[in-house]
C-alpha atoms as a PDB file:
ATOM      1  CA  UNK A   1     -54.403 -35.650 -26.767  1.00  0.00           C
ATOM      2  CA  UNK A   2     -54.764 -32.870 -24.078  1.00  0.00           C
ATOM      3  CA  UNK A   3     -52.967 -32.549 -20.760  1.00  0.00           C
ATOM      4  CA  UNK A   4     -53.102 -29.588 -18.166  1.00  0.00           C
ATOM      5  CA  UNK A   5     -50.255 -27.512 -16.874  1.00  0.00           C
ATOM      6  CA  UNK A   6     -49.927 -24.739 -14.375  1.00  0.00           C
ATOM      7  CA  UNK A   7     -47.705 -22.040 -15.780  1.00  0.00           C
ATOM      8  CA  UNK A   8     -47.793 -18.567 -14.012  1.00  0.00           C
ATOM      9  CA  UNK A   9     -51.119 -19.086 -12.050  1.00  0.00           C
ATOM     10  CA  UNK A  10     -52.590 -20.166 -15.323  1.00  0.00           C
ATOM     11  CA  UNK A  11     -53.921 -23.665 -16.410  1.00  0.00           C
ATOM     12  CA  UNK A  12     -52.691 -24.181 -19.920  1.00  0.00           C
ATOM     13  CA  UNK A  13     -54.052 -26.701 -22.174  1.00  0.00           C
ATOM     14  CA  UNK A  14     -51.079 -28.054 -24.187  1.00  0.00           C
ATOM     15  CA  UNK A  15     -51.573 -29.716 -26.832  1.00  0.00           C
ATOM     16  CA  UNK A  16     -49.815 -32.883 -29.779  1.00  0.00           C
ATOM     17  CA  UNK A  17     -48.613 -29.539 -31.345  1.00  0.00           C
ATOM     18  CA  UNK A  18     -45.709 -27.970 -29.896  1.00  0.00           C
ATOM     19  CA  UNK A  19     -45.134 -24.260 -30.236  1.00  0.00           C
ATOM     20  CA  UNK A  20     -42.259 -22.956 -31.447  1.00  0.00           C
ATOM     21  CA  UNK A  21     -39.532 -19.455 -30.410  1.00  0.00           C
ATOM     22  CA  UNK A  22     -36.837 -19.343 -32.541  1.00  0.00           C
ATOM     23  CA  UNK A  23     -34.277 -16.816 -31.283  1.00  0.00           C
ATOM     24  CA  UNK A  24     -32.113 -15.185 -34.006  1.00  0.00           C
ATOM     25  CA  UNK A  25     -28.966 -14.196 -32.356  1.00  0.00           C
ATOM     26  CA  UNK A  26     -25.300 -12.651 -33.500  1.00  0.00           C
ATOM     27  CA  UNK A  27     -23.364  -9.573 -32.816  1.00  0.00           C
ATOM     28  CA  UNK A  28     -24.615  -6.216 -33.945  1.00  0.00           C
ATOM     29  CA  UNK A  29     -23.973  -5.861 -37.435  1.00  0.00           C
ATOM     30  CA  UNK A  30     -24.635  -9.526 -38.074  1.00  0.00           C
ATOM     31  CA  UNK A  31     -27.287  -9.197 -40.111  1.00  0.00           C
ATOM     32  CA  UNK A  32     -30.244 -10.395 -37.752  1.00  0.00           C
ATOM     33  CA  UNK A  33     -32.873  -8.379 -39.245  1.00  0.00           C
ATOM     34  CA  UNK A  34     -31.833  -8.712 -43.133  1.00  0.00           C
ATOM     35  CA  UNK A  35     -31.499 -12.160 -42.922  1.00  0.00           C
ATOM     36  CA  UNK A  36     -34.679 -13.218 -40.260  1.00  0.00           C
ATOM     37  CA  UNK A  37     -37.556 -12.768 -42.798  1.00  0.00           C
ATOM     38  CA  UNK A  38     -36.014 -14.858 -45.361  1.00  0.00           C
ATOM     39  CA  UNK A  39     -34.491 -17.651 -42.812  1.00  0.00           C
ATOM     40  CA  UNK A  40     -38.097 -17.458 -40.600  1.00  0.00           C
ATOM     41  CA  UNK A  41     -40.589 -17.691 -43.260  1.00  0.00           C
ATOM     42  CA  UNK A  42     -38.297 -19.839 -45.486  1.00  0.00           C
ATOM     43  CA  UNK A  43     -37.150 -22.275 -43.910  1.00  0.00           C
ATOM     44  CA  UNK A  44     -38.639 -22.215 -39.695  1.00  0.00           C
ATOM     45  CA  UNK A  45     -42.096 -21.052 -41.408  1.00  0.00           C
ATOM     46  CA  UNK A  46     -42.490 -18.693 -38.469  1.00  0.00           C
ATOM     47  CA  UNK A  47     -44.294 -15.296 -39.304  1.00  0.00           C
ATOM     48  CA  UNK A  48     -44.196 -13.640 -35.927  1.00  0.00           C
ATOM     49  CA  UNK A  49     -40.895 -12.021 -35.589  1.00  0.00           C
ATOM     50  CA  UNK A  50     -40.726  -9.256 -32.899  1.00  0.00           C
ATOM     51  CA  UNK A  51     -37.683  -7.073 -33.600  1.00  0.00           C
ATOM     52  CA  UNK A  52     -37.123  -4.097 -31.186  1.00  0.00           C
ATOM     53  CA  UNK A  53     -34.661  -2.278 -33.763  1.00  0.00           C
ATOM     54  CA  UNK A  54     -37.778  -1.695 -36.186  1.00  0.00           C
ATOM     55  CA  UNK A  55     -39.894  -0.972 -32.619  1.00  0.00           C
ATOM     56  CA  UNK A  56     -37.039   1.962 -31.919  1.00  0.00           C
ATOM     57  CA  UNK A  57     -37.307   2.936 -36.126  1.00  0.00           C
ATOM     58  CA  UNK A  58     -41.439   3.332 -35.765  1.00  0.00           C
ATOM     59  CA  UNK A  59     -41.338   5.125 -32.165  1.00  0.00           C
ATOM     60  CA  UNK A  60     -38.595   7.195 -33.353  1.00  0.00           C
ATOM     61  CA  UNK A  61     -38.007   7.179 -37.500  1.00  0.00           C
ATOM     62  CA  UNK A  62     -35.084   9.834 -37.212  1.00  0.00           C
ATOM     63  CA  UNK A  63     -33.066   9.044 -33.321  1.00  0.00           C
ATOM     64  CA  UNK A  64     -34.069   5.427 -33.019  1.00  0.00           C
ATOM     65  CA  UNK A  65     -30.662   5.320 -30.928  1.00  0.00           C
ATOM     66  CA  UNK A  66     -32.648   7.015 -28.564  1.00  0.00           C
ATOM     67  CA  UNK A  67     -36.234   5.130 -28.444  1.00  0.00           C
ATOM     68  CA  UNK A  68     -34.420   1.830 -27.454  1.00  0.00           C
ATOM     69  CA  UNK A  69     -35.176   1.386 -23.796  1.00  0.00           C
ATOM     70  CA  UNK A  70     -39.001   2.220 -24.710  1.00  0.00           C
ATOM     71  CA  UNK A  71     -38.537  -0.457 -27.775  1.00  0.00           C
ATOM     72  CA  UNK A  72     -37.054  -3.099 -25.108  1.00  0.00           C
ATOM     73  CA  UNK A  73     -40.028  -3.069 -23.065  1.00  0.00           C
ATOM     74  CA  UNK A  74     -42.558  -2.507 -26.464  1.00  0.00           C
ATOM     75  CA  UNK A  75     -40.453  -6.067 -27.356  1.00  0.00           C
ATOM     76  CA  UNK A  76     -40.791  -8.373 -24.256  1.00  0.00           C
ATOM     77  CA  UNK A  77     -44.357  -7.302 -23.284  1.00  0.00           C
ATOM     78  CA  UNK A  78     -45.274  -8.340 -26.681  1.00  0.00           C
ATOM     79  CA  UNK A  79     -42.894 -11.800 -26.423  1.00  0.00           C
ATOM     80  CA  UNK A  80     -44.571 -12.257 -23.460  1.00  0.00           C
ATOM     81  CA  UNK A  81     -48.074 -12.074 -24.617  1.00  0.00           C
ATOM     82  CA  UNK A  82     -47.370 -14.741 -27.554  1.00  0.00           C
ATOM     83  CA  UNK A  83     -45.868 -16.782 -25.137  1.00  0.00           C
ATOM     84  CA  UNK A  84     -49.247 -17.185 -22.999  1.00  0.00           C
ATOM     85  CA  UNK A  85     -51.225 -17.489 -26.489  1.00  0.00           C
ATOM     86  CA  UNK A  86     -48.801 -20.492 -27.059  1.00  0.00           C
ATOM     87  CA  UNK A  87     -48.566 -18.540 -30.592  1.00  0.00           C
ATOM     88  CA  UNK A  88     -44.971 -19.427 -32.760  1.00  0.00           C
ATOM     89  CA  UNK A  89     -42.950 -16.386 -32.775  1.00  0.00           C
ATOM     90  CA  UNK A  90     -39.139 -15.426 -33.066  1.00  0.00           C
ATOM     91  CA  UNK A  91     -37.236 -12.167 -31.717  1.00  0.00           C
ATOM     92  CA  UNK A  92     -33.592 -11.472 -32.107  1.00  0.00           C
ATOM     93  CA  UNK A  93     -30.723 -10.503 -29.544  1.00  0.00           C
ATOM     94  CA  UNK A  94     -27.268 -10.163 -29.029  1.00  0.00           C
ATOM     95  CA  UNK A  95     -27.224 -12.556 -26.420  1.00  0.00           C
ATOM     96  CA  UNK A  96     -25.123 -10.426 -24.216  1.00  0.00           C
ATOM     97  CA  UNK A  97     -27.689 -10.557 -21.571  1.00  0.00           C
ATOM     98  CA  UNK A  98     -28.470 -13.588 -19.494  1.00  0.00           C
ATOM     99  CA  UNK A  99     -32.000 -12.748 -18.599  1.00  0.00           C
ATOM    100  CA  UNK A 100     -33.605 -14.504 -21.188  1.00  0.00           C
ATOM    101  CA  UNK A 101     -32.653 -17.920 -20.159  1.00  0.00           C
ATOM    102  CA  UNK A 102     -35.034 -18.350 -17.125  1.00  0.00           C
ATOM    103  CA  UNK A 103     -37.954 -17.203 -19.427  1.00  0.00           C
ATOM    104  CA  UNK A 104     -36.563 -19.332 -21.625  1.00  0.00           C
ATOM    105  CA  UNK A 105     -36.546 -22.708 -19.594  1.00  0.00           C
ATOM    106  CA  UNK A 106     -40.158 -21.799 -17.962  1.00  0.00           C
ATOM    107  CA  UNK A 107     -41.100 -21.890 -22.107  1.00  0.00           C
ATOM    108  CA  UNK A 108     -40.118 -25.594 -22.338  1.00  0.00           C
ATOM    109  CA  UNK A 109     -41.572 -26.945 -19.107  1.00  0.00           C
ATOM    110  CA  UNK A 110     -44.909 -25.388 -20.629  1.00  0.00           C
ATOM    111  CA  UNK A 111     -44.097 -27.175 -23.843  1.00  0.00           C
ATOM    112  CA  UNK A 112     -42.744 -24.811 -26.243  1.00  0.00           C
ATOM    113  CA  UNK A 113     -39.774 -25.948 -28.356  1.00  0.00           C
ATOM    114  CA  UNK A 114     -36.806 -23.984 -28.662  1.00  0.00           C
ATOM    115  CA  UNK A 115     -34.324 -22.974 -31.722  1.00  0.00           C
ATOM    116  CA  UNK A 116     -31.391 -21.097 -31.719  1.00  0.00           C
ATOM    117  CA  UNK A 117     -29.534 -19.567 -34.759  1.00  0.00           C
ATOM    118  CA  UNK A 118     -26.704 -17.492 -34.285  1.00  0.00           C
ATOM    119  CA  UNK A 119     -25.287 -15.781 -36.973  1.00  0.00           C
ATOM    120  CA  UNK A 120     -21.477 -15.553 -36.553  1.00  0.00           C
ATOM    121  CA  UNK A 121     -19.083 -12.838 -37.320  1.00  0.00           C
ATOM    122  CA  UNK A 122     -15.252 -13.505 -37.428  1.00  0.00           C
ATOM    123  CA  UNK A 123     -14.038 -10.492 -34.753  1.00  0.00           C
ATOM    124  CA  UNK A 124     -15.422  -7.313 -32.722  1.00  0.00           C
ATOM    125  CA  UNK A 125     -13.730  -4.962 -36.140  1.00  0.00           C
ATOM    126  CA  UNK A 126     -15.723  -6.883 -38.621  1.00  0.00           C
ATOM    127  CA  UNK A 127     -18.860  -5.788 -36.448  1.00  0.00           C
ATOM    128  CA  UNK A 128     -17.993  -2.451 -35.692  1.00  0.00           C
ATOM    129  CA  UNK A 129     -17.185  -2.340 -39.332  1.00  0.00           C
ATOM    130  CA  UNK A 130     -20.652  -3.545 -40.446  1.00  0.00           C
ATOM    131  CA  UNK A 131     -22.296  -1.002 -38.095  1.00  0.00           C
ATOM    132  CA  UNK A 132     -20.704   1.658 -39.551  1.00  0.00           C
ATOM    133  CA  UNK A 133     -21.662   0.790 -42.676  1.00  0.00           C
ATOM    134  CA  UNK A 134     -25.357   0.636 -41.523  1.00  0.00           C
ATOM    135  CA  UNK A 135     -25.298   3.974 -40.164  1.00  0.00           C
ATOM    136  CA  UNK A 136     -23.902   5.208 -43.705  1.00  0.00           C
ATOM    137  CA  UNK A 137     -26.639   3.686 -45.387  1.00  0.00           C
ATOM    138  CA  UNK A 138     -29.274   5.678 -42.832  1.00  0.00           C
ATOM    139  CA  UNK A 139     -29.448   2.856 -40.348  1.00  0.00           C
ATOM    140  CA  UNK A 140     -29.107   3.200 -36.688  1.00  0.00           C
ATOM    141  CA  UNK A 141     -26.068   3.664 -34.465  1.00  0.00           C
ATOM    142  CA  UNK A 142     -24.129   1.413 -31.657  1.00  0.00           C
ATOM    143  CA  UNK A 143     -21.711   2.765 -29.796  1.00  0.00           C
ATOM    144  CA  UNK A 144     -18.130   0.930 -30.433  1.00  0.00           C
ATOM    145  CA  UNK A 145     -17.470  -0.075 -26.569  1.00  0.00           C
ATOM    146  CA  UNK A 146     -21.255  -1.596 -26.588  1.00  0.00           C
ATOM    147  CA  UNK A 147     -20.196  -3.585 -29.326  1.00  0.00           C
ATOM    148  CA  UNK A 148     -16.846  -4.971 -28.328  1.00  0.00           C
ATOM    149  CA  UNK A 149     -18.677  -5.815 -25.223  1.00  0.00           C
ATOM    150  CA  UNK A 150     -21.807  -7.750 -26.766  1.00  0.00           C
ATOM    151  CA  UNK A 151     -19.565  -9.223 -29.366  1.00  0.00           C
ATOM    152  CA  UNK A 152     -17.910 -11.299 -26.733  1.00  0.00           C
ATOM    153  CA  UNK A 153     -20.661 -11.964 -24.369  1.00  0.00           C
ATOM    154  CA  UNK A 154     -23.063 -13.126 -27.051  1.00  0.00           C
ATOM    155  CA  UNK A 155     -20.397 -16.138 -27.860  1.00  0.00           C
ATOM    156  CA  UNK A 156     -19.532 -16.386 -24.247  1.00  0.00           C
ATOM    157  CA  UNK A 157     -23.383 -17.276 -23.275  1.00  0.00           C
ATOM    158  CA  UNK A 158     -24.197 -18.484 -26.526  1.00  0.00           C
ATOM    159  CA  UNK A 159     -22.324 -21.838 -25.409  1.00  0.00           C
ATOM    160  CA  UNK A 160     -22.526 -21.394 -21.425  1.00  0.00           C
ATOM    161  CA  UNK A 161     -26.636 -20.657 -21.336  1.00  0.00           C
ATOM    162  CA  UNK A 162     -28.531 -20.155 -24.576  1.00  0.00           C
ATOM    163  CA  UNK A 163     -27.403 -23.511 -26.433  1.00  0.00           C
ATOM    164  CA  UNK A 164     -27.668 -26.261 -23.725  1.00  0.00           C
ATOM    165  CA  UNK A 165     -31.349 -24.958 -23.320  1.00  0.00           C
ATOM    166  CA  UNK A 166     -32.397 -25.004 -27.460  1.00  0.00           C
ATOM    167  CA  UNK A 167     -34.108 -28.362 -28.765  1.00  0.00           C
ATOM    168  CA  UNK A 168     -32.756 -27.227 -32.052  1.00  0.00           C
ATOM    169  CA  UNK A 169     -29.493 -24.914 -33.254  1.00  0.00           C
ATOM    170  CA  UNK A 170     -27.939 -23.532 -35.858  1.00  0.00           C
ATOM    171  CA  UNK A 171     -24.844 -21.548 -36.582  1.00  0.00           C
ATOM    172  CA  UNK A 172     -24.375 -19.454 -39.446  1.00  0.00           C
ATOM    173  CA  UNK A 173     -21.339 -17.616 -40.421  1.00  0.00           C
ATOM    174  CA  UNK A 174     -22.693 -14.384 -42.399  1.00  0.00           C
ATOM    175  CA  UNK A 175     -19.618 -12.568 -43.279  1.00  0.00           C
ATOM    176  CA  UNK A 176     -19.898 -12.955 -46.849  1.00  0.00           C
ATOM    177  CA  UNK A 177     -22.076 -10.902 -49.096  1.00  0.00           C
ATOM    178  CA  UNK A 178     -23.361 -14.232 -50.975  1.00  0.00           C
ATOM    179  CA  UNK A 179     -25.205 -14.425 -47.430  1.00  0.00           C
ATOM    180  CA  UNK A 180     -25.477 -16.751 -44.113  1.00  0.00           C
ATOM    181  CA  UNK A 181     -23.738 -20.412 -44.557  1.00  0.00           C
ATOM    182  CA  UNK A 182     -24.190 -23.260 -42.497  1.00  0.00           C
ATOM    183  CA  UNK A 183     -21.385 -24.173 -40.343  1.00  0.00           C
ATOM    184  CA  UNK A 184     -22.823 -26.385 -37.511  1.00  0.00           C
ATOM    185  CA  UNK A 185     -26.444 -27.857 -36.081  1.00  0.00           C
ATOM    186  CA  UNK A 186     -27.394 -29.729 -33.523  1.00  0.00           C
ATOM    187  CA  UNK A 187     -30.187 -30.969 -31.925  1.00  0.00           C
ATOM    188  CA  UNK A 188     -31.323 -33.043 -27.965  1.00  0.00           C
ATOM    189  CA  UNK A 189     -31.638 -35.931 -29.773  1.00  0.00           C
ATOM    190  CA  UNK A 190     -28.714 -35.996 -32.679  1.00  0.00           C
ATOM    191  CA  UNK A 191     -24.857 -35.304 -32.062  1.00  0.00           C
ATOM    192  CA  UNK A 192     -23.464 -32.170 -33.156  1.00  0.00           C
ATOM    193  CA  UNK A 193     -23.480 -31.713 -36.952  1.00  0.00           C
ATOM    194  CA  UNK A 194     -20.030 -29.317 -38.208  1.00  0.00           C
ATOM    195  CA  UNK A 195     -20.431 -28.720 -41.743  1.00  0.00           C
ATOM    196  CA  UNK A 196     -17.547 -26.101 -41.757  1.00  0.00           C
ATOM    197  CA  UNK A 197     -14.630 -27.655 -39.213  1.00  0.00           C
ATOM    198  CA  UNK A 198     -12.004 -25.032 -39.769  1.00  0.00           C
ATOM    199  CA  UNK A 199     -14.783 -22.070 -38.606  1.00  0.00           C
ATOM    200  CA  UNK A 200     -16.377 -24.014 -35.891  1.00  0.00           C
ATOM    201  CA  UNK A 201     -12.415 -24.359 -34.706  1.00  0.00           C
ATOM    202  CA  UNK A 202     -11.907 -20.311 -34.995  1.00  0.00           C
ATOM    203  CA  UNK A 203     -15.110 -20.590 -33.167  1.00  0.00           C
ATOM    204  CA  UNK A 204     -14.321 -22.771 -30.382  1.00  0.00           C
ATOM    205  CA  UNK A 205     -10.569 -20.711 -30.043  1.00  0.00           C
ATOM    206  CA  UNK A 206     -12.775 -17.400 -29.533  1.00  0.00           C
ATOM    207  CA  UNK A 207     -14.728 -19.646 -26.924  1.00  0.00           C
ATOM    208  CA  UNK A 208     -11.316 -20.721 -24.846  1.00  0.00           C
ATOM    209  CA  UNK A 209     -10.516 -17.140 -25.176  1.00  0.00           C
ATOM    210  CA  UNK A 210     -13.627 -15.882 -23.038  1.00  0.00           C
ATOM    211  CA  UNK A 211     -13.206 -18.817 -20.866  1.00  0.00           C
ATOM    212  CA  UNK A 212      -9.981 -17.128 -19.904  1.00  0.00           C
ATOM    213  CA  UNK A 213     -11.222 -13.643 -19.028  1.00  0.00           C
END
């Protein structure tokens, strides 16, 4: 069955199939772009991930640091053109901005569904650590204030914007080296699901904390 919708000046045909963006999301040093290949094609079977870290690598393999502005706009004008080819596709973010959630909420009125996974780290240190530890092994470079900052938005809207918009969400704690493990999912249509209680509580205390700032 086919119905028409008018989305940006556009008549879209939408059809029984519902596209899918899944956004990965997490601190910096989370592990978003180790563990999105494996998670996507695994288990979301979504091929189309648009990362603008490896954007930033390709337009600039030795200073990506300083290619990511260019790499941010390389990353949503490609978003947006999968969007309007109502193709499945995933990207990854911090969260910290709240820009995404209007684009976000025109994507479901067209049809799209939307799932969340945020990959949790226990503090700001333990991501400044794992950044560190990146740029050791050759990888690129955040500045410590940026990540104190993001750290604490990304939970912050995380709760506020991204999650009472996604049809489907996850959260993953992936400070262990064994690798990302369940804590809680949810969905529009089931009740929250905590696998891990005494997390989703440290969770829910950094939450009150922000709340208070």
């Amino acid at each position: 069955m086919r119905r028409l919708q008018l989305w940006r000046g556009k008549i879209i045909i939408m059809t029984a199939k519902r596209p899918h963006l899944i956004v990965i999301a997490g601190p910096n040093g989370a592990g978003k772009s180790t563990t999105a290949p494996s998670l996507l094609k695994g288990t979301l079977k979504v091929t189309e991930f648009v990362n603008a870290d490896i954007i930033a690598q390709g337009l600039s393999g030795f200073q990506p640091e300083g290619a990511v502005f260019h790499a941010g706009r390389v990353m949503l004008e490609r978003i947006h053109y999968l969007a309007e080819k109502r193709i499945d596709f995933a990207f990854e973010t911090t969260l910290a901005s709240r820009t995404f959630a209007p684009w976000i909420t025109d994507l479901r009125k067209t049809g799209y569904d939307f799932h969340l996974v945020f990959l949790w780290l226990p503090n700001e240190e333990f991501a400044i650590a794992r950044v560190a530890e990146r740029v050791r092994m050759g990888g690129h470079d955040v500045p410590e204030k940026t990540i104190r900052r993001r750290y604490h938005a990304g939970i912050k809207n995380f709760f506020r914007l991204y999650k009472p918009l996604a049809d489907f969400w996850r959260v993953y704690d992936n400070s262990e080296p064994a690798g990302p493990r369940l804590i809680a999912s949810g969905s529009r249509s089931e009740s929250d699901n905590i696998k891990d209680i005494a997390i989703w509580n440290m969770i829910m205390g950094q939450l009150k904390h922000e709340k208070k700032i």
